[in-house]
Protein backbone atom coordinates (compact mmCIF):
# COMPACT_ATOMS: atom_id res chain seq x y z
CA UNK A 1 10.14 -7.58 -15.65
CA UNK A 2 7.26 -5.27 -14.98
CA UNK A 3 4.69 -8.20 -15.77
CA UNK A 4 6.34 -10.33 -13.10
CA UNK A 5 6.80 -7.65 -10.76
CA UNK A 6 2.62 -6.91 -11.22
CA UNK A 7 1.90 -10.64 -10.61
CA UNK A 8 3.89 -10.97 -7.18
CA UNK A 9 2.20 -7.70 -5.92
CA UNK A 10 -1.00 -9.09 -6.71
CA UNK A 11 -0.18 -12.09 -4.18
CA UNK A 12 1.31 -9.81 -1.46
CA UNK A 13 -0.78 -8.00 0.95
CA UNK A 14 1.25 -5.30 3.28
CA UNK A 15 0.38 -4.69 6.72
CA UNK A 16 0.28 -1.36 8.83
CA UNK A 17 -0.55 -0.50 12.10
CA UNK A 18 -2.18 2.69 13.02
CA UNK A 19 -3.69 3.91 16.11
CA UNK A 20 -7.44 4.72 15.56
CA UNK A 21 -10.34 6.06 17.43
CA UNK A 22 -14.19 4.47 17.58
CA UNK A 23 -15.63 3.50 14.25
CA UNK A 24 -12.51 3.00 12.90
CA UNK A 25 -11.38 6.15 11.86
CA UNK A 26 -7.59 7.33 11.92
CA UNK A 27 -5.55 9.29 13.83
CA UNK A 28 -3.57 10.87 11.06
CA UNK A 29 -3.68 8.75 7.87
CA UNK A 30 -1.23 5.44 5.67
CA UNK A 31 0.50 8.07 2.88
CA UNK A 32 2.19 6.55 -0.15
CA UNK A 33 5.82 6.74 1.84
CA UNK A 34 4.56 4.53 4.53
CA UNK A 35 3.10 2.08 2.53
CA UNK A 36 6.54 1.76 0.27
CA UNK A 37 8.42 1.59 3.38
CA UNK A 38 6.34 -1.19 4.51
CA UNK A 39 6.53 -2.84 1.28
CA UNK A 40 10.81 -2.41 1.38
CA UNK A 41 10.83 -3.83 4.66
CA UNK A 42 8.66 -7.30 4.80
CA UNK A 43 8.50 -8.24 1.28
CA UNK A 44 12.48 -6.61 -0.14
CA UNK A 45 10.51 -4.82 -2.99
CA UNK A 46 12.02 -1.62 -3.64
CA UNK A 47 9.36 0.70 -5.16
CA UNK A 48 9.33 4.30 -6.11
CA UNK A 49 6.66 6.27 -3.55
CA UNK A 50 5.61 8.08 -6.33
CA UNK A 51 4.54 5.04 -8.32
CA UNK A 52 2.29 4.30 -5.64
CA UNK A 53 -1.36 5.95 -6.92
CA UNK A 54 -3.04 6.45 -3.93
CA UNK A 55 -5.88 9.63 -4.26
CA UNK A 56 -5.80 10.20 -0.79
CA UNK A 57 -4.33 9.09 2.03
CA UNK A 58 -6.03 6.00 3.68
CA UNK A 59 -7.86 6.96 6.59
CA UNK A 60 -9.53 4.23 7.95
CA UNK A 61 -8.98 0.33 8.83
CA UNK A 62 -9.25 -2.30 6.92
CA UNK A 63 -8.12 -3.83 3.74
CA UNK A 64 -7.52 -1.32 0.28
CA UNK A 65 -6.37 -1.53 -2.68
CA UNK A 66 -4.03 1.08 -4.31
CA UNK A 67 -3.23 1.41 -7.90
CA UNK A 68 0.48 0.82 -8.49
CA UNK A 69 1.62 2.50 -12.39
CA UNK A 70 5.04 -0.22 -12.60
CA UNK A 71 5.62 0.88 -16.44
CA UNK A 72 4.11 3.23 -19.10
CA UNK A 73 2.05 0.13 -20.29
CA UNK A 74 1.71 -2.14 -17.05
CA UNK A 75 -0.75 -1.50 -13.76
CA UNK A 76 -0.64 -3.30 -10.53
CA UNK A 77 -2.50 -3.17 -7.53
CA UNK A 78 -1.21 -4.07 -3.68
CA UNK A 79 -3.58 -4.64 -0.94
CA UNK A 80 -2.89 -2.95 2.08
CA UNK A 81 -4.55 -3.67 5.34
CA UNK A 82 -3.80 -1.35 7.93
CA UNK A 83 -5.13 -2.58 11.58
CA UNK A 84 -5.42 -1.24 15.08
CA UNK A 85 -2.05 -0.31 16.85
């Protein structure tokens, strides 16, 4: 289930919109909450914030990737582009 659930994440990419200033910085930052949200809402996958791996908060635009830990033994990323509000 965890497998499947890694190779449909892998496909998805979840967008977020967040007002920024010049050069593409922030105002504020994407947390792990958001981006789980975001994920619930378009896409109907329910997953735990806290199995979202993100270092630090994403502060700028464009696309990242963020380590998702789905199971003890299985990894996943999502790709998350976050663009100008």
């Amino acid at each position: 289930e965890a497998k499947k659930l890694k190779e449909t994440l892998a496909n998805l990419t979840v967008e977020l919109k967040a007002k920024s200033g010049d050069g593409g910085r922030l105002f504020g930052s994407i947390t792990s909450k958001q981006i789980a949200n975001q994920l619930q809402k378009s896409h109907k996958i329910k997953l735990d914030k806290r199995k979202i791996e993100l270092d630090s908060p994403i502060r700028a635009l464009g696309y990242t990737n963020v380590p998702v830990k789905l199971h003890p033994e299985v990894s996943g990323t999502i790709k998350v582009h976050v663009s100008e509000e």
